[in-house]
C-alpha atoms as a PDB file:
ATOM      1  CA  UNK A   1     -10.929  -2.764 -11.477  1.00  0.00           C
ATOM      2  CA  UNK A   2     -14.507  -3.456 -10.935  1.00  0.00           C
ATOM      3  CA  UNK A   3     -15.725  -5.084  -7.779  1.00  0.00           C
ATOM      4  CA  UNK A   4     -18.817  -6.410  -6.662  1.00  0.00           C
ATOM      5  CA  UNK A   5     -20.029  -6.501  -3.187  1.00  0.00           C
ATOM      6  CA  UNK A   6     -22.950  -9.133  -1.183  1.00  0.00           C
ATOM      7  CA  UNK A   7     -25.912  -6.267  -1.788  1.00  0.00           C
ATOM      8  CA  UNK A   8     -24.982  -6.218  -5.759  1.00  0.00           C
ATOM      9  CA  UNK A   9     -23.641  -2.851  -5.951  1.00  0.00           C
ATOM     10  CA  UNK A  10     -20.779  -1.948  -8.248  1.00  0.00           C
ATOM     11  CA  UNK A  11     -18.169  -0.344  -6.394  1.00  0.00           C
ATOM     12  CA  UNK A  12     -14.972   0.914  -8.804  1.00  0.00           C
ATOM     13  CA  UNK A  13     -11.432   0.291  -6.816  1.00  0.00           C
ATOM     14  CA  UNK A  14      -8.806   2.940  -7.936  1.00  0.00           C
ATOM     15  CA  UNK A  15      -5.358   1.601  -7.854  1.00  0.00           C
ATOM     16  CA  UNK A  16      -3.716   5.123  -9.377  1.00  0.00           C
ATOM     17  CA  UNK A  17      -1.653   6.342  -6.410  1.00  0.00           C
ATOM     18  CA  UNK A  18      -1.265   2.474  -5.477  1.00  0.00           C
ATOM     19  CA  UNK A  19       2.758   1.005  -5.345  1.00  0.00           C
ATOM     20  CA  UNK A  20       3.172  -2.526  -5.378  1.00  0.00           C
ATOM     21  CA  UNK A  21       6.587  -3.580  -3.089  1.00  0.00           C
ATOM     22  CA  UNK A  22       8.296  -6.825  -1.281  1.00  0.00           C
ATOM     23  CA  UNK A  23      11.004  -7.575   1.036  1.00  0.00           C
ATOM     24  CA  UNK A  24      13.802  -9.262   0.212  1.00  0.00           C
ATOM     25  CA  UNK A  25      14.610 -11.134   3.672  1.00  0.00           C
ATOM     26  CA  UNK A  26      14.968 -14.863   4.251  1.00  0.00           C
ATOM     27  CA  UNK A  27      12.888 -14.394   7.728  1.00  0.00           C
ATOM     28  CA  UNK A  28       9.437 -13.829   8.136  1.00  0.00           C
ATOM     29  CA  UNK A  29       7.867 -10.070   7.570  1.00  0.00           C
ATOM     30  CA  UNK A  30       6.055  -8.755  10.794  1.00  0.00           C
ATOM     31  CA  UNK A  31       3.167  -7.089   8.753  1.00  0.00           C
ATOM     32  CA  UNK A  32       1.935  -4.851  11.662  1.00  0.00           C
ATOM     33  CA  UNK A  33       5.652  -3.824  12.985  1.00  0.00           C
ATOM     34  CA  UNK A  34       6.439  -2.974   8.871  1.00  0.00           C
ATOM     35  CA  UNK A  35       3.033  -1.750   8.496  1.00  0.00           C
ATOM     36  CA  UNK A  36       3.638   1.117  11.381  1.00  0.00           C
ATOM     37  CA  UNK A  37       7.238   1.463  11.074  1.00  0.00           C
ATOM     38  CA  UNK A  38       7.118   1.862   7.315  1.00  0.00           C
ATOM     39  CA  UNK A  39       4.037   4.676   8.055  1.00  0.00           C
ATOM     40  CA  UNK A  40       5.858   6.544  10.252  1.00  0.00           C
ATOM     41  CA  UNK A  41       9.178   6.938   8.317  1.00  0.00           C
ATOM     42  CA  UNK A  42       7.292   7.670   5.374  1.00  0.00           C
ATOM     43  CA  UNK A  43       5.717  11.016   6.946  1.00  0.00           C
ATOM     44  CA  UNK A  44       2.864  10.816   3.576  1.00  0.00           C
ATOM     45  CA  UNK A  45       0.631  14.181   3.948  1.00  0.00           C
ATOM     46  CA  UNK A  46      -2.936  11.964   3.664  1.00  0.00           C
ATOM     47  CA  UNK A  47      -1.725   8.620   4.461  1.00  0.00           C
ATOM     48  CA  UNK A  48      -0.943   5.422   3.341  1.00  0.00           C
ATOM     49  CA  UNK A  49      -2.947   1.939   3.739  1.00  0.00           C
ATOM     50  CA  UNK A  50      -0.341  -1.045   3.756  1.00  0.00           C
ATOM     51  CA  UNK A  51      -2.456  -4.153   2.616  1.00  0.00           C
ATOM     52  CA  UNK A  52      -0.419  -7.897   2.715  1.00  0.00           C
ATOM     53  CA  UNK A  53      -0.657  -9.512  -0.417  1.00  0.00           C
ATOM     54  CA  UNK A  54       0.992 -12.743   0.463  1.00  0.00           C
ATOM     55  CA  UNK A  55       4.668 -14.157  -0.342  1.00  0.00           C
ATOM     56  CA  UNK A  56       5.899 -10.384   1.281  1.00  0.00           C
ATOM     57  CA  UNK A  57       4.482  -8.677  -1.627  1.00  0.00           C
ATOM     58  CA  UNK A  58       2.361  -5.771  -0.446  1.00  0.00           C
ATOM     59  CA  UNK A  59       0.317  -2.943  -1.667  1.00  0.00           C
ATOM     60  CA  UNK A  60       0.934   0.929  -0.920  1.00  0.00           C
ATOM     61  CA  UNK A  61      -2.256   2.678  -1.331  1.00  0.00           C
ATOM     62  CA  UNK A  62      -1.331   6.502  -1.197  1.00  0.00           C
ATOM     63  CA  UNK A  63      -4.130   9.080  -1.244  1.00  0.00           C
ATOM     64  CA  UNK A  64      -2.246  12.174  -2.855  1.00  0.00           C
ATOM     65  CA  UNK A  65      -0.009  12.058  -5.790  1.00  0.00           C
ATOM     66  CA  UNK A  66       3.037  13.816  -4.097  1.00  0.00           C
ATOM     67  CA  UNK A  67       3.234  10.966  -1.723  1.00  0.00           C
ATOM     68  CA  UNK A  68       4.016   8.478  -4.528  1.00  0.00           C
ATOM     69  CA  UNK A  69       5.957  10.969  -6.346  1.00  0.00           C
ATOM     70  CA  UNK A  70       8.081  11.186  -3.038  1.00  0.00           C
ATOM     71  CA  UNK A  71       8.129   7.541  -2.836  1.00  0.00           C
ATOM     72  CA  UNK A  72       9.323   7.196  -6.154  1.00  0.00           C
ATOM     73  CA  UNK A  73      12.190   9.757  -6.106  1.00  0.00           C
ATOM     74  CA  UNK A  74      13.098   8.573  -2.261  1.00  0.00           C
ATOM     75  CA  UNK A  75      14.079   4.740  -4.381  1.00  0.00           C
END
């Protein structure tokens, strides 16, 4: 994906180590008690960025492919 910023300069977005997830709860999603809560129990070796897409759909952005690999098998 190709973005472009105010200045003009391209900046590529990587989405390979990238998980998209929701919850399936009739209440509302706390993003930054699920945010830190979901970080912690995860234990990822270079970390994870949790980004709210909307509707409780969110993003996983992992930085090191044996995080998602451990994501995956851990589902």
């Amino acid at each position: 994906m190709w973005q472009f910023n105010l200045e003009e300069e391209l900046i590529l977005t990587s989405y390979e180590y990238c998980l998209v997830g929701c919850f399936l709860v009739a209440s509302i999603v706390h993003f930054d008690s699920m945010r830190n809560n979901m970080a912690n129990v995860w234990h990822s070796i270079r970390g994870v960025i949790i980004t709210d897409l909307g509707e409780k759909d969110f993003v996983f952005r992992y930085y090191y492919e044996v995080d998602v690999d451990s994501q995956i098998i851990d589902t």
